[in-house]
Protein backbone atom coordinates (compact mmCIF):
# COMPACT_ATOMS: atom_id res chain seq x y z
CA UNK A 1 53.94 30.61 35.02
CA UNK A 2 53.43 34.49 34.83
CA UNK A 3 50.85 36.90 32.89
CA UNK A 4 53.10 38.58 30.50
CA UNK A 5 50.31 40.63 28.75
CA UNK A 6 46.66 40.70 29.92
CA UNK A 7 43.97 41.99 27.33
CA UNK A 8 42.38 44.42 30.24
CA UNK A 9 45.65 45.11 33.10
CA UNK A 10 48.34 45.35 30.51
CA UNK A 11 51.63 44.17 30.53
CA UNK A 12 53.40 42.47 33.34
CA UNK A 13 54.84 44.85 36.05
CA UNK A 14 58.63 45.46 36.04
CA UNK A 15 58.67 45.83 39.41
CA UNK A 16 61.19 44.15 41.70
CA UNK A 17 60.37 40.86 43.29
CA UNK A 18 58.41 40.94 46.93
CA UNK A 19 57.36 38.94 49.89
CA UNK A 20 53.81 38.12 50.93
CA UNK A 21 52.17 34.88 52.73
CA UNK A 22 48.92 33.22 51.32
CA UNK A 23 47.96 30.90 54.06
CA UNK A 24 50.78 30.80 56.17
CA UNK A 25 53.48 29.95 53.91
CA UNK A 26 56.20 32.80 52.07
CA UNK A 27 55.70 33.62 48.45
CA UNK A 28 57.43 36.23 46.12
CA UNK A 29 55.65 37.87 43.66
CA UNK A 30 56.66 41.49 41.98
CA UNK A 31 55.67 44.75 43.19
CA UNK A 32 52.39 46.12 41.22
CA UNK A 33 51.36 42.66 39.74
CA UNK A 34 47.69 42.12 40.53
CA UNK A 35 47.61 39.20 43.89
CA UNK A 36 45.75 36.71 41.33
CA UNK A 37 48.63 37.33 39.28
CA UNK A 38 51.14 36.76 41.90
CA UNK A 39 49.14 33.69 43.00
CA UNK A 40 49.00 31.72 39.81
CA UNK A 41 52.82 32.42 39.26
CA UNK A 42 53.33 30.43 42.48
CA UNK A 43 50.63 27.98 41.11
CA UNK A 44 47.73 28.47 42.94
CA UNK A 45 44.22 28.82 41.63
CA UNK A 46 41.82 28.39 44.40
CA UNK A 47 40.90 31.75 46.28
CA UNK A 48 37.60 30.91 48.26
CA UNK A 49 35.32 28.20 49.14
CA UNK A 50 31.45 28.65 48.48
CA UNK A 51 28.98 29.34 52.14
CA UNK A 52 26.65 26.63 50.53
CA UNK A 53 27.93 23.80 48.67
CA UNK A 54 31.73 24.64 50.00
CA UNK A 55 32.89 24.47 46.44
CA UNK A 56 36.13 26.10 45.31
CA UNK A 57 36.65 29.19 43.28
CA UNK A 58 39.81 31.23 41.32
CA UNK A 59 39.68 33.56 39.26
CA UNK A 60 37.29 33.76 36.66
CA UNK A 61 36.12 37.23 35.36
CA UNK A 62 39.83 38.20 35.70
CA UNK A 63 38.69 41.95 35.65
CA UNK A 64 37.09 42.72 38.55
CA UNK A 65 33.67 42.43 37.71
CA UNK A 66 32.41 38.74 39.29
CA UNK A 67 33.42 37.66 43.02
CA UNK A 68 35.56 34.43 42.61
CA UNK A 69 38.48 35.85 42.98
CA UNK A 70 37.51 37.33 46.43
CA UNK A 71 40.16 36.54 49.53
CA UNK A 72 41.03 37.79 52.94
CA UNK A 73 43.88 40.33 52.63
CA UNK A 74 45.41 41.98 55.30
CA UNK A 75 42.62 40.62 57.71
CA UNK A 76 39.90 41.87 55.32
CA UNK A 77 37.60 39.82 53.66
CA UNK A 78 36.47 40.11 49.86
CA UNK A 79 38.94 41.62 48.47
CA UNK A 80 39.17 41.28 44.52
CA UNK A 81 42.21 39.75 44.37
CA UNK A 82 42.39 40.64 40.37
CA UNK A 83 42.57 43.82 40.69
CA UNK A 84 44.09 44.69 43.68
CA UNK A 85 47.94 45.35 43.80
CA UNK A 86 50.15 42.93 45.33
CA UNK A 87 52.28 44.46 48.24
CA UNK A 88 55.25 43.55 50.19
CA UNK A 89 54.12 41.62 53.62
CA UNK A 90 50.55 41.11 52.43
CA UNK A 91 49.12 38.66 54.45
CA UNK A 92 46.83 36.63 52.20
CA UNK A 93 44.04 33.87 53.39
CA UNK A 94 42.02 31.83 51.45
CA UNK A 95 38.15 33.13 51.83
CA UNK A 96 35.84 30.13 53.06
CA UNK A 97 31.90 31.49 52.73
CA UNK A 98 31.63 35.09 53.64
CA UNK A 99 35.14 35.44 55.61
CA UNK A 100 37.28 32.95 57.19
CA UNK A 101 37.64 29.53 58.22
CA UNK A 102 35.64 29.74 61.50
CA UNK A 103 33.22 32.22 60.02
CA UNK A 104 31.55 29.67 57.24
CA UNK A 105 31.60 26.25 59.89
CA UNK A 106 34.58 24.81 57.57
């Protein structure tokens, strides 16, 4: 399952297929596409956990402007996954609270 055409980003990239890891485990996903993009392709939908209630999150907004699409990238932590360019060897981490696992007490 891939965006072909979305209202806001455009069409889906041409770009040749890549390498990244979302928790620890390889994914491919093409050059350019937006990470949320690249995630749902490889059927995942949850990017973060909630600091209170602990409840999950994916993308929502799908344009940048709301936060439940926000994940660790690279070792940083709320990064807009729907609009940020996936790139080969991204390392991407589900976000739990305000950063990682051992940062919300998850």
């Amino acid at each position: 399952m891939r965006i072909i055409d979305h209202p806001i980003l455009g069409r889906e990239p041409e770009g040749e297929l890549i390498s990244f890891t979302y928790d620890g485990k390889a994914y491919k996903g093409k050059r350019g596409e937006m990470i949320a993009a690249a995630l749902l392709a490889n059927n995942i939908r949850i990017h973060r956990y909630t600091s209170k209630l602990k409840e999950p999150r994916g993308v929502f907004c799908g344009i940048g402007q709301c936060t439940d699409c926000i994940m660790v990238v690279n070792g940083v932590p709320n990064v807009r996954t729907c609009i940020t360019p996936l790139e080969d060897g991204m390392v991407i981490e589900t976000q739990f609270g305000t950063g990682r696992r051992s940062d919300a007490g998850v």
